[in-house]
N, C-alpha and C. Protein backbone atom coordinates (compact mmCIF):
# COMPACT_ATOMS: atom_id res chain seq x y z
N UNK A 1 88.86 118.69 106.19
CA UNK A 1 89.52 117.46 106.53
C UNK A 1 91.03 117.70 106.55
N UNK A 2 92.05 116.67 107.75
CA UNK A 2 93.29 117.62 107.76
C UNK A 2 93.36 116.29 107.42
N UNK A 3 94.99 116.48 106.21
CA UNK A 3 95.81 115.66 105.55
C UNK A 3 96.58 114.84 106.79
N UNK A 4 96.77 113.87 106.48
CA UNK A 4 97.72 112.75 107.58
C UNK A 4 98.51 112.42 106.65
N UNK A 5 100.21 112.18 107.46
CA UNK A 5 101.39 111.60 106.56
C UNK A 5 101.36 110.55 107.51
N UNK A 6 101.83 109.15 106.69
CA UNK A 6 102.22 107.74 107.68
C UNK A 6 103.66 107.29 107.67
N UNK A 7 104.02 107.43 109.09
CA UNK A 7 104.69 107.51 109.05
C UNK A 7 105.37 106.16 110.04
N UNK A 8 106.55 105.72 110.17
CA UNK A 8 106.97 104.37 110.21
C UNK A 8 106.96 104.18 111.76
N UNK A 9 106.32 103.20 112.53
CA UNK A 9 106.28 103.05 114.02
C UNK A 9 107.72 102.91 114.18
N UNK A 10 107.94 103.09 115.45
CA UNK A 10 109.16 102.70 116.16
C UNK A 10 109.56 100.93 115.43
N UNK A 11 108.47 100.21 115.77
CA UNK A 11 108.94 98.95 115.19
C UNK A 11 108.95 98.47 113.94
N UNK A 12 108.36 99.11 112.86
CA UNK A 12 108.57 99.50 111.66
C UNK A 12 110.30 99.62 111.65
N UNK A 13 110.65 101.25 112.24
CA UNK A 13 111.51 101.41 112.10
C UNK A 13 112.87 100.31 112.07
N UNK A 14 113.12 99.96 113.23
CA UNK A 14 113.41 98.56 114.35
C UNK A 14 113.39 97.16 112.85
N UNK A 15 112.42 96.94 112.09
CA UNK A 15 112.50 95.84 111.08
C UNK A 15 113.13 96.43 109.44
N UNK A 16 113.29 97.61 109.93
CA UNK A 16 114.25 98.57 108.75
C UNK A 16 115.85 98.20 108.74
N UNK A 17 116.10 99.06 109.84
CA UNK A 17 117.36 99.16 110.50
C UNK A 17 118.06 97.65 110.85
N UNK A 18 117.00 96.33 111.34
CA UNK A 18 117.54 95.21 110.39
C UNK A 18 117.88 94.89 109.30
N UNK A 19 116.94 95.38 108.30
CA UNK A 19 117.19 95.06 107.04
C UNK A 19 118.67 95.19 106.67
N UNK A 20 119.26 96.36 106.73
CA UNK A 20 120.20 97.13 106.71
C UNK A 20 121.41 96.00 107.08
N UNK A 21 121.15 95.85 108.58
CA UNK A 21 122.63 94.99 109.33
C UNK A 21 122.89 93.89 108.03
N UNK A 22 121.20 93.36 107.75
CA UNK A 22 121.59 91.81 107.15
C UNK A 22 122.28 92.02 105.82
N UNK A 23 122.01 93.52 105.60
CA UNK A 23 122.34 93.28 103.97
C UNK A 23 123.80 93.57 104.20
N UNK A 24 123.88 94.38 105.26
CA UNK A 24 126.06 94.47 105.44
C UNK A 24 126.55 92.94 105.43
N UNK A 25 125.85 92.25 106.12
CA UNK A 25 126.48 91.11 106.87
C UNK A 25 126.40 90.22 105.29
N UNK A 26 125.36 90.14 104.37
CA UNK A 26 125.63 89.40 103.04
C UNK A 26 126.15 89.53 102.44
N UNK A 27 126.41 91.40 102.13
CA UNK A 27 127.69 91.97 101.51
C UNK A 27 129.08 91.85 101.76
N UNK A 28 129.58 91.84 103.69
CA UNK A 28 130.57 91.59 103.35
C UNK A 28 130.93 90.19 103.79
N UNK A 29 130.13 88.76 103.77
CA UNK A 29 130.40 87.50 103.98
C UNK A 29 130.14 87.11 102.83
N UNK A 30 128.73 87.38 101.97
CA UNK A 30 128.57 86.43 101.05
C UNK A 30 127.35 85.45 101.32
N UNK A 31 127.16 84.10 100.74
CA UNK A 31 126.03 83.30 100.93
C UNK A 31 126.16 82.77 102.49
N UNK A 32 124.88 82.46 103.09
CA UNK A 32 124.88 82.25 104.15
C UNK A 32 123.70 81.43 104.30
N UNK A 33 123.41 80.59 105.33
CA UNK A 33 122.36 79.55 105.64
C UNK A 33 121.47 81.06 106.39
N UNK A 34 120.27 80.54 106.64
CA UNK A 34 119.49 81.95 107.61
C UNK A 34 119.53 81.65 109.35
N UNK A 35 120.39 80.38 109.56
CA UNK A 35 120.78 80.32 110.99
C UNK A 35 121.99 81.26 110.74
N UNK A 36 122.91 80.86 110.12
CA UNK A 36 123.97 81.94 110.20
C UNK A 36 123.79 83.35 110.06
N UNK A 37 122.90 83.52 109.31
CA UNK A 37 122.64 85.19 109.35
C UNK A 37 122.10 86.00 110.38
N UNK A 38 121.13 85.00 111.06
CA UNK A 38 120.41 85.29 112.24
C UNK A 38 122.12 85.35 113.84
N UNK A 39 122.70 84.76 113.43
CA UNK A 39 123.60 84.37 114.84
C UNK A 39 124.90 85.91 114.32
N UNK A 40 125.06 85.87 112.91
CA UNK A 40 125.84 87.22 112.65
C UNK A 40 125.48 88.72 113.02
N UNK A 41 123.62 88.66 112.61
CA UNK A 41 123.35 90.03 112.74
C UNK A 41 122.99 90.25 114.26
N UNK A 42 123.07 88.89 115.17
CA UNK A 42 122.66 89.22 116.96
C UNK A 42 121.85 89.98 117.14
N UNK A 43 120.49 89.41 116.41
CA UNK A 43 119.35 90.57 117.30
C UNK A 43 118.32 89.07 116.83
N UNK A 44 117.22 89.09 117.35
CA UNK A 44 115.61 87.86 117.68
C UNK A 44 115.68 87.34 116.11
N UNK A 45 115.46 86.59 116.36
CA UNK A 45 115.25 85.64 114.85
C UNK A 45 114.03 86.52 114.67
N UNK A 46 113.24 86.70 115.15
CA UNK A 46 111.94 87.07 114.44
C UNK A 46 111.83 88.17 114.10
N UNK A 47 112.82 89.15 114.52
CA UNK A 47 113.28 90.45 114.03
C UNK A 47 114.36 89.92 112.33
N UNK A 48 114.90 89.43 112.77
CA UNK A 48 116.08 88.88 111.65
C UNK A 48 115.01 88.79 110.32
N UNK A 49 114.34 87.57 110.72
CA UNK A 49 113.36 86.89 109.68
C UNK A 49 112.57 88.13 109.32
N UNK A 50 111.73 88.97 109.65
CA UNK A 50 110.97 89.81 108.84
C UNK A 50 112.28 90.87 108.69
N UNK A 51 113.43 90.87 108.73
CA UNK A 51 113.97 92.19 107.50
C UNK A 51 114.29 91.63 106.62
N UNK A 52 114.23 90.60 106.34
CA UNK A 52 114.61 89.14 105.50
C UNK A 52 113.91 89.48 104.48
N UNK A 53 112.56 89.44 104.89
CA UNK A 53 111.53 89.44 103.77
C UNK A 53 111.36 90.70 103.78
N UNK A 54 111.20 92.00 104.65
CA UNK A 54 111.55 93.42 104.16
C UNK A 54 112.44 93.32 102.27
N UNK A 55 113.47 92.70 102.88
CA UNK A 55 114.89 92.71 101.40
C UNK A 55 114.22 92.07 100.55
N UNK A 56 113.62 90.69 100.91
CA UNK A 56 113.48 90.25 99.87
C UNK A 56 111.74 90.69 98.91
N UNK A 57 110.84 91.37 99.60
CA UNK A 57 110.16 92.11 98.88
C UNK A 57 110.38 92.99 98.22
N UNK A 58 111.75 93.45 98.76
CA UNK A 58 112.27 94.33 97.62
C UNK A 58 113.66 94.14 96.37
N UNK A 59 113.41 92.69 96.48
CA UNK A 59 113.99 91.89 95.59
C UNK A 59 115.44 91.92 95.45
N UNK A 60 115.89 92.16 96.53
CA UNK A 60 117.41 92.56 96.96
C UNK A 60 117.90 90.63 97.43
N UNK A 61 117.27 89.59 97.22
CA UNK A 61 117.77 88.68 97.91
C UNK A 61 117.52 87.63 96.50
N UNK A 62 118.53 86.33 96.74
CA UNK A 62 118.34 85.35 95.90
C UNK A 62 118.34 83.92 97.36
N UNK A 63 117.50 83.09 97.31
CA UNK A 63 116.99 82.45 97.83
C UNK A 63 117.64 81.02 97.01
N UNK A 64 118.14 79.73 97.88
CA UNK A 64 118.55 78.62 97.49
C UNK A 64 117.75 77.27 98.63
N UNK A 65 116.87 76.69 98.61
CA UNK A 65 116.28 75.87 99.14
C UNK A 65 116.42 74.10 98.75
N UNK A 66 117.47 73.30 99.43
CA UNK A 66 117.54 72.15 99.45
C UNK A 66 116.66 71.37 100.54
N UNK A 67 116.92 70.06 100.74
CA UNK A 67 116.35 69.44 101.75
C UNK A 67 116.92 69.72 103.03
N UNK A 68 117.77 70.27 103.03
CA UNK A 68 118.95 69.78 104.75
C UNK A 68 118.99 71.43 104.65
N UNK A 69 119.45 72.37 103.44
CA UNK A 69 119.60 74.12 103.70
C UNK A 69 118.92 74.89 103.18
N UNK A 70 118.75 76.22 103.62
CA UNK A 70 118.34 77.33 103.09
C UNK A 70 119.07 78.19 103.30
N UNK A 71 119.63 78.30 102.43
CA UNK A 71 120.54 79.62 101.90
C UNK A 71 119.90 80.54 101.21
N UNK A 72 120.77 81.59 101.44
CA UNK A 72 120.65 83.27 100.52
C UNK A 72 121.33 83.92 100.61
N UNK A 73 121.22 84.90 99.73
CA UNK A 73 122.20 85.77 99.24
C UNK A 73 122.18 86.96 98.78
N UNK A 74 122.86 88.14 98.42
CA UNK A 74 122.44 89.35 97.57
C UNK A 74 122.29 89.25 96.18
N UNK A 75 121.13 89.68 95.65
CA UNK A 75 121.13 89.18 94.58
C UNK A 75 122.04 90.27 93.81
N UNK A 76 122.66 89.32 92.51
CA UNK A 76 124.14 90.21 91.80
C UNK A 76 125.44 90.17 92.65
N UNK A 77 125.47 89.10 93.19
CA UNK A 77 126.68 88.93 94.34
C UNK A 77 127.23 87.73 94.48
């Protein structure tokens, strides 16, 4: 039996390399609504939104949910 490594699709990759923009863009702005983060980092909300949760599965995000916003942030920031 031959060993297989898994390795990250192109669009894998692609919801990485978001991750990345959003966490520059929190680092160097700060708290942000997730329309604003989405219109800063200029690439598909639906790309935006899953590196979102990429970060925040990896617990890199602090989350603020009112009636009217949803904000977030880096967490320790």
């Amino acid at each position: 039996m031959e060993a297989t490594t898994k390795t990250n699709t192109p669009y894998e990759w692609l919801i990485g390399d978001t991750a990345g923009v959003v966490w520059n863009v929190l680092h160097e702005r700060g708290e942000m609504t997730i329309t604003q983060v989405v219109k800063a980092v200029k690439r598909p909300r639906d790309l935006v939104m899953q590196a979102v949760g990429w970060l925040a599965r990896e617990d890199k995000l602090q989350f603020d949910f009112t009636k009217r916003r949803h904000v977030v942030r880096l967490k320790n920031s």
